[in-house]
C-alpha atoms as a PDB file:
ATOM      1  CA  UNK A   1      54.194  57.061 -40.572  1.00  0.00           C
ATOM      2  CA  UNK A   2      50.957  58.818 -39.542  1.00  0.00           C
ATOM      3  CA  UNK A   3      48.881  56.461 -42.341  1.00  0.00           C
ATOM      4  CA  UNK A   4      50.750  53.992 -40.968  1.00  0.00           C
ATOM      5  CA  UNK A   5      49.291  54.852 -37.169  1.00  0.00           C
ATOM      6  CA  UNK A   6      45.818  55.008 -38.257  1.00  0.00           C
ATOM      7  CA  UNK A   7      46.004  51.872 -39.961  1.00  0.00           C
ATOM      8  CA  UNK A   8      46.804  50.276 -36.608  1.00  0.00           C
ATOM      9  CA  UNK A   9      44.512  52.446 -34.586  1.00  0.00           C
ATOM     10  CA  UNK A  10      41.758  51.369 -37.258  1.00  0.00           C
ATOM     11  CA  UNK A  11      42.859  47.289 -36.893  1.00  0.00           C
ATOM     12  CA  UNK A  12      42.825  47.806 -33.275  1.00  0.00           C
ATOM     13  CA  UNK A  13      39.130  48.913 -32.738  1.00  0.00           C
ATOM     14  CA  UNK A  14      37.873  46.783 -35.120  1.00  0.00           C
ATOM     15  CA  UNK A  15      39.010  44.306 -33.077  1.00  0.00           C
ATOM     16  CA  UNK A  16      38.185  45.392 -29.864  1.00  0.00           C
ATOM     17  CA  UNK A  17      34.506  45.629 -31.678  1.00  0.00           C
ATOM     18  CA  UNK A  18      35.079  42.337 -32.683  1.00  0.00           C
ATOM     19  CA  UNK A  19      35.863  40.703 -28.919  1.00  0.00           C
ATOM     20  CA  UNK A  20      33.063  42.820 -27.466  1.00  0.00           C
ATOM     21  CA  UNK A  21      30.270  41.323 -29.773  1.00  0.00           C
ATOM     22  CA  UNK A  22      32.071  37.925 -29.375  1.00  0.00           C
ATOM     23  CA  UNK A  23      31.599  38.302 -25.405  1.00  0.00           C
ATOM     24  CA  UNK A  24      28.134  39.322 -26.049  1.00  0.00           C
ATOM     25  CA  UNK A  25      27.393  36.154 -27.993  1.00  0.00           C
ATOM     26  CA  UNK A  26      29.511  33.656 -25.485  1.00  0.00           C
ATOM     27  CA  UNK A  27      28.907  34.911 -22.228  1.00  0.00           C
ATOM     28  CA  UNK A  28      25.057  34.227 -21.778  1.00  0.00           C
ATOM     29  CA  UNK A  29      25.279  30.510 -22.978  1.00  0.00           C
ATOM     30  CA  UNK A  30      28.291  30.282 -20.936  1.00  0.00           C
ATOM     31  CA  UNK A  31      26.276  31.717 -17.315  1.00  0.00           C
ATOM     32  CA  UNK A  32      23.474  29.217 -18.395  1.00  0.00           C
ATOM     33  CA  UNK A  33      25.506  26.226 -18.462  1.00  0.00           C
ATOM     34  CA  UNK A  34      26.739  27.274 -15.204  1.00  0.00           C
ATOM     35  CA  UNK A  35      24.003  27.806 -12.908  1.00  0.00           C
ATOM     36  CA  UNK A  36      22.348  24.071 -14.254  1.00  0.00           C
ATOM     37  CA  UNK A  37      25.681  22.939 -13.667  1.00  0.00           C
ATOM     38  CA  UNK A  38      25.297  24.045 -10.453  1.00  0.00           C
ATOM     39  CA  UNK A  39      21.931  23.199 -10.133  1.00  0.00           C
ATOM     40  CA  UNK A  40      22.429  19.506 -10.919  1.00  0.00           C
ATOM     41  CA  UNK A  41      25.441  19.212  -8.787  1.00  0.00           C
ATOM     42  CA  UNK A  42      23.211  20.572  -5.784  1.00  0.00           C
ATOM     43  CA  UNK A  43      20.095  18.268  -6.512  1.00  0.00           C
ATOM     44  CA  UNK A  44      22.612  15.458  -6.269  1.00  0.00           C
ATOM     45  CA  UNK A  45      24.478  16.902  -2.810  1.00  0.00           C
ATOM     46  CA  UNK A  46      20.778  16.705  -1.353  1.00  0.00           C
ATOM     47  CA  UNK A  47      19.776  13.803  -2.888  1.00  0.00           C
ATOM     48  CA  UNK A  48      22.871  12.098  -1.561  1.00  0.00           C
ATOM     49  CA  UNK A  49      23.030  13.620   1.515  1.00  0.00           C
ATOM     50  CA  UNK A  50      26.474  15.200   1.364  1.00  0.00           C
ATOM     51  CA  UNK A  51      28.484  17.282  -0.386  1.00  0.00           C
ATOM     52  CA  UNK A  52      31.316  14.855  -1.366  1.00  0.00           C
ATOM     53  CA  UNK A  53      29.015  12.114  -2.319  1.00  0.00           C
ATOM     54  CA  UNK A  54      26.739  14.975  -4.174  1.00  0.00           C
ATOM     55  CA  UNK A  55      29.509  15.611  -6.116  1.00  0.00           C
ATOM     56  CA  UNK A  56      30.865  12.267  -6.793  1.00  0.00           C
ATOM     57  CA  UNK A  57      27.245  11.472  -8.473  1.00  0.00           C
ATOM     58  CA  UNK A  58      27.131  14.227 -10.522  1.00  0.00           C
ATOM     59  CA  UNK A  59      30.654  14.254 -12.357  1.00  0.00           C
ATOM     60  CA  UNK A  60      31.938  11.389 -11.783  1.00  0.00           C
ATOM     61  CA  UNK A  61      30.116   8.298 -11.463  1.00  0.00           C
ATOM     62  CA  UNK A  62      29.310   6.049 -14.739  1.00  0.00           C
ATOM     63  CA  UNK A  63      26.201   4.246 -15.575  1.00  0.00           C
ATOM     64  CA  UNK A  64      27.506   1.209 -13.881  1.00  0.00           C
ATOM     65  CA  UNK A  65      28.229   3.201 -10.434  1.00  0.00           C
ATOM     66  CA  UNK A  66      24.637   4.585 -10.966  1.00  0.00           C
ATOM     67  CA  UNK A  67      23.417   1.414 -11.019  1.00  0.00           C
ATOM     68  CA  UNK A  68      25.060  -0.377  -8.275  1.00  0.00           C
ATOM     69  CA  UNK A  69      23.663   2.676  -6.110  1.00  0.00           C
ATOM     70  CA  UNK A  70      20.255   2.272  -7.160  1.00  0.00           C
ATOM     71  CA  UNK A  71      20.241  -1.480  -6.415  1.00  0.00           C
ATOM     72  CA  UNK A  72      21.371  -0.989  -2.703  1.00  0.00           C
ATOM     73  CA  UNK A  73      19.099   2.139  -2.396  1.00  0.00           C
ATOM     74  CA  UNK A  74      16.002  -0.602  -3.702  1.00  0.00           C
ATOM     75  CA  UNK A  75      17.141  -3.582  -1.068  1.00  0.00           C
ATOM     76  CA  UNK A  76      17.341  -0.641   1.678  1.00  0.00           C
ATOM     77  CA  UNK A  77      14.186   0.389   0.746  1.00  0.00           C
ATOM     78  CA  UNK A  78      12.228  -3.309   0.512  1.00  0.00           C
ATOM     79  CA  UNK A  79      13.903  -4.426   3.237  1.00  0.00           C
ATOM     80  CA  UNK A  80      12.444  -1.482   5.181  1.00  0.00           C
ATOM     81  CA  UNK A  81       8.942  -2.205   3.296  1.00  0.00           C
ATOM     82  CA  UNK A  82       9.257  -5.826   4.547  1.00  0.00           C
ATOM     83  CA  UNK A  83      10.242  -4.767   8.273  1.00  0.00           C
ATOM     84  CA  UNK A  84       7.224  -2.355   8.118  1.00  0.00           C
ATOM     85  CA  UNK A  85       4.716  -4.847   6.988  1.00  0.00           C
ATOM     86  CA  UNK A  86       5.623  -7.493   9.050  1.00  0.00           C
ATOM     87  CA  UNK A  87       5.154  -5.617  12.119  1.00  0.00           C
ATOM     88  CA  UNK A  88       1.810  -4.612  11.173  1.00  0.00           C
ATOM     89  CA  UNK A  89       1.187  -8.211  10.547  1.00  0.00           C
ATOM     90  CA  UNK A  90       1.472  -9.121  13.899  1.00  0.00           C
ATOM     91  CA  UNK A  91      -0.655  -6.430  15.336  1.00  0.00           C
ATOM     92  CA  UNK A  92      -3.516  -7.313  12.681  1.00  0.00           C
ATOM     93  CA  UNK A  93      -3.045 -11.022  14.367  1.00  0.00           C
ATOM     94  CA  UNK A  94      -3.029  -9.878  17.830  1.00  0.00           C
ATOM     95  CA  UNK A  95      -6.121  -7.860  17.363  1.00  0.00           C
ATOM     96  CA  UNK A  96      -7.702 -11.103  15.954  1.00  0.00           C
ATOM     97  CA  UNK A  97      -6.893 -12.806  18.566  1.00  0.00           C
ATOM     98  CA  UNK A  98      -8.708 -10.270  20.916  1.00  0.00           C
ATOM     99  CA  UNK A  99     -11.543 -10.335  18.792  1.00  0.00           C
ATOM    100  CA  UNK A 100     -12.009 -14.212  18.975  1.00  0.00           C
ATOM    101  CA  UNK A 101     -11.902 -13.363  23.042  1.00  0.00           C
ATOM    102  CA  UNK A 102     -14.715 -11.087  22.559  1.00  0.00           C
ATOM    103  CA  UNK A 103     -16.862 -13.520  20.446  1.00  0.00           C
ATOM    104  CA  UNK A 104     -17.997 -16.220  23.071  1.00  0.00           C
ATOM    105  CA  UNK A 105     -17.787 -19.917  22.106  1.00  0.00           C
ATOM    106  CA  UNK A 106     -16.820 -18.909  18.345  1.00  0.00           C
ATOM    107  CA  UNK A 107     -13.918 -21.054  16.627  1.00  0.00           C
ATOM    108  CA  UNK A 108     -12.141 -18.223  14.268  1.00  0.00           C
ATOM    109  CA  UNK A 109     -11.814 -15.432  12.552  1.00  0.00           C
ATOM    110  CA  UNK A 110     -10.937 -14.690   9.197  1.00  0.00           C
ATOM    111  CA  UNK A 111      -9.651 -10.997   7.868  1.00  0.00           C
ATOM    112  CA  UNK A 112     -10.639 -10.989   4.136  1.00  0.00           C
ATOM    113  CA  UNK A 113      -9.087  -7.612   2.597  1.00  0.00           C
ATOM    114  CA  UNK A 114     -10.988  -6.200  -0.629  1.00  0.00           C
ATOM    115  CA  UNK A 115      -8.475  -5.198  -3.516  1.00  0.00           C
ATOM    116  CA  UNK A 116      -8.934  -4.295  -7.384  1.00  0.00           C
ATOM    117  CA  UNK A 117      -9.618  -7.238  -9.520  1.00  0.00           C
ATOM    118  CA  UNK A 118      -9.933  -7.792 -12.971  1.00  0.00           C
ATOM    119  CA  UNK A 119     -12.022  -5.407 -15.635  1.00  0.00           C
ATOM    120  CA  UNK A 120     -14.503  -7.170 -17.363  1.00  0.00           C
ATOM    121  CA  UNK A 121     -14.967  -6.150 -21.299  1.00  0.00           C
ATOM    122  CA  UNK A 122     -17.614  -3.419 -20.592  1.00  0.00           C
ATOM    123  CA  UNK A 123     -14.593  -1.976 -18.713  1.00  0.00           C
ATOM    124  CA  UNK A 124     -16.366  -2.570 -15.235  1.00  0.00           C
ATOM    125  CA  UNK A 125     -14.284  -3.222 -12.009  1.00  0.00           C
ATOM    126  CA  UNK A 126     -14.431  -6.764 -10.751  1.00  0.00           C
ATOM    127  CA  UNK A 127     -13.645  -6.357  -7.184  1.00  0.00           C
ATOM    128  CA  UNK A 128     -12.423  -9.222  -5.134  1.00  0.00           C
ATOM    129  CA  UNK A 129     -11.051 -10.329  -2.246  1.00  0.00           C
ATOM    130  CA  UNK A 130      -7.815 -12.676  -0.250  1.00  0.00           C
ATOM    131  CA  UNK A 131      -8.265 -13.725   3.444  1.00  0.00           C
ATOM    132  CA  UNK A 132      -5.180 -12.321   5.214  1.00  0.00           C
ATOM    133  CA  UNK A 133      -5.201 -13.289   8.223  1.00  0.00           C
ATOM    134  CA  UNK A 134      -6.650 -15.830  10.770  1.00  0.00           C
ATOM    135  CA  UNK A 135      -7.175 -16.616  14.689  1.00  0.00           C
ATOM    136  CA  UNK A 136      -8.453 -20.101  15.942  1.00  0.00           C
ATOM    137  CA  UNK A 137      -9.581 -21.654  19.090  1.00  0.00           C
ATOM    138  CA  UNK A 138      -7.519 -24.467  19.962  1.00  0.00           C
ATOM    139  CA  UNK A 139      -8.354 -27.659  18.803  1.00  0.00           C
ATOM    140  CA  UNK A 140      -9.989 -25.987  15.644  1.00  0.00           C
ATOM    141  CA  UNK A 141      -9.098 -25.857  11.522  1.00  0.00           C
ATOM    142  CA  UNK A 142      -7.902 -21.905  10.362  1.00  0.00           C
ATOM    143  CA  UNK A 143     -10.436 -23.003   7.425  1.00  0.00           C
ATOM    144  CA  UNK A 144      -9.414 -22.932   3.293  1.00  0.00           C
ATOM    145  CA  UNK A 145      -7.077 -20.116   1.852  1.00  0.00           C
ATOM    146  CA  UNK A 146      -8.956 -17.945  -0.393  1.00  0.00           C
ATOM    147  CA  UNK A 147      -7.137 -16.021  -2.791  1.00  0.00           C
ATOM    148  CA  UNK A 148      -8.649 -13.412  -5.313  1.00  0.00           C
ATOM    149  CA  UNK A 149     -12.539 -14.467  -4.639  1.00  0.00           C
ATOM    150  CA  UNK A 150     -15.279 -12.327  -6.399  1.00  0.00           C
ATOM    151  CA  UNK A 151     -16.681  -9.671  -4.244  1.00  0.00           C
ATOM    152  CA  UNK A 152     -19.926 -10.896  -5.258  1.00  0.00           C
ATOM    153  CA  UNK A 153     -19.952 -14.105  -3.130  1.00  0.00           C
ATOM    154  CA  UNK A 154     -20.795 -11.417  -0.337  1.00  0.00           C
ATOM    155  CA  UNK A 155     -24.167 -10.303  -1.493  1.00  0.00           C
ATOM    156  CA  UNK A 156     -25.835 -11.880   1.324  1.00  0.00           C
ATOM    157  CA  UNK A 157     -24.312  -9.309   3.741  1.00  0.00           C
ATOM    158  CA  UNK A 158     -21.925  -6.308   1.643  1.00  0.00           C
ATOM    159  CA  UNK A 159     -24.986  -3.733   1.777  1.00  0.00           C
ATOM    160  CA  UNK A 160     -25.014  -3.909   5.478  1.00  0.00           C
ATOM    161  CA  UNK A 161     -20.861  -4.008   5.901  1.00  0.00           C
ATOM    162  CA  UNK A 162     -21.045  -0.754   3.669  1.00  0.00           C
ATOM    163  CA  UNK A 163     -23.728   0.666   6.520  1.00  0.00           C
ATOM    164  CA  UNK A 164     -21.447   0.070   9.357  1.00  0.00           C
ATOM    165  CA  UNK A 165     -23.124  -3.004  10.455  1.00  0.00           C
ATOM    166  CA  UNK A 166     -22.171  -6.730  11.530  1.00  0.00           C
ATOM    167  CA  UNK A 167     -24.742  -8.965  10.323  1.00  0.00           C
ATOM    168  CA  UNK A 168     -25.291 -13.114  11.538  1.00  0.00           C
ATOM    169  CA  UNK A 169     -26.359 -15.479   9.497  1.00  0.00           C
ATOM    170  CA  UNK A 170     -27.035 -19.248   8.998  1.00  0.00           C
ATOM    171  CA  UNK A 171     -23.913 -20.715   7.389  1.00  0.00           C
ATOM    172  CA  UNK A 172     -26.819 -22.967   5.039  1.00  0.00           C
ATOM    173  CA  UNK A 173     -28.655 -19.622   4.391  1.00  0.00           C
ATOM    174  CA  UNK A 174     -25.925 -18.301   2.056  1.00  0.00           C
ATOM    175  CA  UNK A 175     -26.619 -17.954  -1.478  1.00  0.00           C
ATOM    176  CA  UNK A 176     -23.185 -17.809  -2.657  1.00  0.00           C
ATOM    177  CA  UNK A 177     -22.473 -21.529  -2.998  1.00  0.00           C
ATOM    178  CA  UNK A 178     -18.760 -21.666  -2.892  1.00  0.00           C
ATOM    179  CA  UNK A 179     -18.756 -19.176  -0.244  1.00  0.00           C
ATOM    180  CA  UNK A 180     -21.149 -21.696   1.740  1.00  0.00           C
ATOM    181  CA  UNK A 181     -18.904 -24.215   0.885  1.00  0.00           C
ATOM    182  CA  UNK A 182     -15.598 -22.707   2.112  1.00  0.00           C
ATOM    183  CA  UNK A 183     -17.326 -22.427   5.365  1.00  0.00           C
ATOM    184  CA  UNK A 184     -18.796 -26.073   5.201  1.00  0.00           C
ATOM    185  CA  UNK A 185     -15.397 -27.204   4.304  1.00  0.00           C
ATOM    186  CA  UNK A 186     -14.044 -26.795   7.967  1.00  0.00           C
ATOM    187  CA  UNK A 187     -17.227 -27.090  10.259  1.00  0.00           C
ATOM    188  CA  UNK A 188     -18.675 -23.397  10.476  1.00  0.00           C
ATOM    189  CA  UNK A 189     -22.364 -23.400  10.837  1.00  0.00           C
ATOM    190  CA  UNK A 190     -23.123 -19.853  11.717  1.00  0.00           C
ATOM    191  CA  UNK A 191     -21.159 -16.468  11.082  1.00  0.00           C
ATOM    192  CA  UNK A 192     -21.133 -13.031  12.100  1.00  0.00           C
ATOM    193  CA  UNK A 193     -19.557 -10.650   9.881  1.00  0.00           C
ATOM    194  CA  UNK A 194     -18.549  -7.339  10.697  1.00  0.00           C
ATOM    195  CA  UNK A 195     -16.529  -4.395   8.310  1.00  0.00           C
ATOM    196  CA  UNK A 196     -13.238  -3.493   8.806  1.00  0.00           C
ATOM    197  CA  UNK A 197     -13.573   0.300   8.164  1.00  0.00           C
ATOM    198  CA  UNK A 198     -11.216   2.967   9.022  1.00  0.00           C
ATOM    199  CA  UNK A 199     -12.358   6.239  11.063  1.00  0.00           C
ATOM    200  CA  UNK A 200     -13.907   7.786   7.503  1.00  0.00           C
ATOM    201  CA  UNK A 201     -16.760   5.094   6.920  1.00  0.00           C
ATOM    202  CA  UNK A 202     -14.139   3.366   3.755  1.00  0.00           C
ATOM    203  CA  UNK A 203     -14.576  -0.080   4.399  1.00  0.00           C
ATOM    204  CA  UNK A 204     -11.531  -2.182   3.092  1.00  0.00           C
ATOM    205  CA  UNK A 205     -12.332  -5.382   3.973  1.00  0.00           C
ATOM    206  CA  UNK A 206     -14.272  -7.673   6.540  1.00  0.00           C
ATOM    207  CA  UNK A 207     -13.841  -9.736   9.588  1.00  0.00           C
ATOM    208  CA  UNK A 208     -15.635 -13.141   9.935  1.00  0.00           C
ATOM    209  CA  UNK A 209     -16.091 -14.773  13.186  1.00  0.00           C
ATOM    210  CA  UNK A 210     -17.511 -18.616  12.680  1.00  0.00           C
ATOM    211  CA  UNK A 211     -18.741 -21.096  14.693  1.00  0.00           C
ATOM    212  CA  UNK A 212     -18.872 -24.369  14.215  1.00  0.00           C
ATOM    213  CA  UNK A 213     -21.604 -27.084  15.017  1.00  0.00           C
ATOM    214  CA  UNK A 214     -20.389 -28.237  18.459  1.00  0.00           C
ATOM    215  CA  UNK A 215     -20.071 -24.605  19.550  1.00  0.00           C
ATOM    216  CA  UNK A 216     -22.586 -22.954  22.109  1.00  0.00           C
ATOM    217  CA  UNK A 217     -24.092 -20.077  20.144  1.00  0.00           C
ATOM    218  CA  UNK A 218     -24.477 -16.598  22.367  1.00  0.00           C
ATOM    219  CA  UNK A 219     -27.166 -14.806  23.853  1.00  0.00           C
ATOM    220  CA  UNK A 220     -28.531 -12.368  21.674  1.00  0.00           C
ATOM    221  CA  UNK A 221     -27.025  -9.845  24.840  1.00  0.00           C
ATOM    222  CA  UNK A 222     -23.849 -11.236  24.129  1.00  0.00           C
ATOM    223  CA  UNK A 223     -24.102 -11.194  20.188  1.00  0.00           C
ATOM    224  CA  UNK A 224     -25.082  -7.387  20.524  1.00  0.00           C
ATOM    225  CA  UNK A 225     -22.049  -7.213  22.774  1.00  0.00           C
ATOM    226  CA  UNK A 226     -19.641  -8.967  20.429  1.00  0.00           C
ATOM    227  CA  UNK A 227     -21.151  -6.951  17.337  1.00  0.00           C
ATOM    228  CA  UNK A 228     -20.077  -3.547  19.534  1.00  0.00           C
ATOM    229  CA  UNK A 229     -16.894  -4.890  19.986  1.00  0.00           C
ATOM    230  CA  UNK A 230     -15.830  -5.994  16.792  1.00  0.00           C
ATOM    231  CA  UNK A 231     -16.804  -2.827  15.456  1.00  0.00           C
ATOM    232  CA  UNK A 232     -13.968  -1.163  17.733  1.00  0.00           C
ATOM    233  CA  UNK A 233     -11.538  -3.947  16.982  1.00  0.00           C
ATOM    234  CA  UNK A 234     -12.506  -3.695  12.977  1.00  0.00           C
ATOM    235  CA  UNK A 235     -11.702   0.191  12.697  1.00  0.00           C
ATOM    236  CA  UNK A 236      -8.648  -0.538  14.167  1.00  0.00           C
ATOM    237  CA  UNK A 237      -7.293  -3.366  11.790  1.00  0.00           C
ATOM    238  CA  UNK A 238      -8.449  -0.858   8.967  1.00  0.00           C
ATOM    239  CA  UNK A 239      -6.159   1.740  10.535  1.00  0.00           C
ATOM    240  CA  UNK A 240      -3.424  -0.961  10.744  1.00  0.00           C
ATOM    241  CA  UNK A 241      -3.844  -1.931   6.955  1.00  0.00           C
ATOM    242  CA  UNK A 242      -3.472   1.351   5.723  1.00  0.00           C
ATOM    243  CA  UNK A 243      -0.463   1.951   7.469  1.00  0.00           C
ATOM    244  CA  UNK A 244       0.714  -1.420   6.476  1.00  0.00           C
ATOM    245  CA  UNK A 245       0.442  -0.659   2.552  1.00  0.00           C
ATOM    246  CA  UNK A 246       0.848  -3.222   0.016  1.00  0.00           C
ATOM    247  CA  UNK A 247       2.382  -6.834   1.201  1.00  0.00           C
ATOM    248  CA  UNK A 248       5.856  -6.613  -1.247  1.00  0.00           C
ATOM    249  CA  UNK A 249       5.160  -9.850  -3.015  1.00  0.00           C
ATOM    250  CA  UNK A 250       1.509  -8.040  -4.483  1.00  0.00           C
ATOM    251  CA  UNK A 251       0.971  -4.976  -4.343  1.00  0.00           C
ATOM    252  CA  UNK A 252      -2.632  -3.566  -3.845  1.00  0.00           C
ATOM    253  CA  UNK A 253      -5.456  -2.614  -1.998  1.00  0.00           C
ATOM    254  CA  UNK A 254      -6.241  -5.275   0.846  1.00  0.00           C
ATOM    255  CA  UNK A 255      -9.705  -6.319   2.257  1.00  0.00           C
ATOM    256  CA  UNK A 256     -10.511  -9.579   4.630  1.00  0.00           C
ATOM    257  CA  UNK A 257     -13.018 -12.373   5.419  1.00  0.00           C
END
């Protein structure tokens, strides 16, 4: 009877030995699995914005669910983008507007914004630039899209933009031909050209107020006059585009003309 005891007793500890090294083994995987279940269930509560929808996404949503939710979440979002940019459209035309008030006798102005281009085979950055935007006096032609133009058609005047400075010039005293021509195209015959450049000197495009033959040129007061205030009304469409971002149909840096 008393062999027959210790037998037990001996079955018994062993295992109680064994359940204690099995709890040993089990319990830390277990705890881990537990606090990133946790973890992932509370990334989705604040990702969703509340607990039942949290909750939802994490354990019980499929990949068709998941999908559904990011295509509303991406038409929320453009739609917002598109709201966004078209209100800072308007304002970039309104302060156009003001500027071809401030620019006596001129017939329009043209925003061209500067954004990457191509890279040529040495692996150099083409930039280039799209006009954007455009105010005209009445009776008068906007003037020829131009979309993805070679920075380099602004030699004539790009060192002094990147100073700060508006610069005039004889349309027929342009090197760059197809710029010249552009301009030609819809009756400009002088130009004044001023950056668009946000409060930190980066210039991100140009404004270009024309005139055209039949126009009364001003006083050199009045050009120093206009040059001051397009200067003003430049930083301010730069502040404008940055807020603006991307247009949604091509995204990337924007400049003007």
């Amino acid at each position: 009877m008393f062999k027959l005891l210790a037998m037990f007793q001996g079955f018994l500890a062993l295992f109680v030995e064994l359940g204690r090294t099995s709890i040993r083994k089990i319990v830390p995987p277990l705890l881990m699995a537990g606090c990133v279940t946790c973890a992932y269930a509370l990334f989705q509560v604040n990702r969703e914005g509340s607990i039942p929808a949290g909750l939802r996404a994490a354990f019980f949503d499929d990949n068709t669910d998941r999908a559904e939710r990011h295509r509303i979440e991406t038409l929320a979002l453009m739609q917002a983008e598109l709201r966004q940019f078209a209100a800072a459209n308007k304002l970039i035309d309104q302060l156009l507007e003001t500027m071809l008030e401030r620019a006596p006798g001129a017939s329009r102005v043209r925003l061209a914004v500067i954004h990457n281009g191509v890279t040529g085979l040495t692996g150099t950055g083409l930039l280039r630039y799209d006009i954007t935007n455009t105010a005209t006096a009445a009776g008068r032609l906007p003037g020829q899209a131009a979309v993805n133009q070679p920075l380099s058609e602004w030699s004539d005047f790009l060192p002094v933009l990147l100073s700060g400075q508006c610069s005039f010039h004889r349309v027929t005293d342009l090197r760059a031909l197809a710029l010249r021509s552009r301009f030609e195209s819809y009756g400009s015959t002088s130009v004044l050209v001023c950056p668009a450049a946000d409060v930190q000197g980066k210039t991100v495009g140009a404004v270009f107020i024309s005139w055209d033959g039949a126009d009364p040129l001003p006083a050199a007061a009045e050009l120093r006059a206009a040059m001051a205030a397009e200067l003003h009304l430049g930083a301010q469409v730069a502040a404008v585009l940055d807020l603006q971002g991307p247009p949604p149909e091509a995204p990337g840096v924007a400049a003007t003309e």
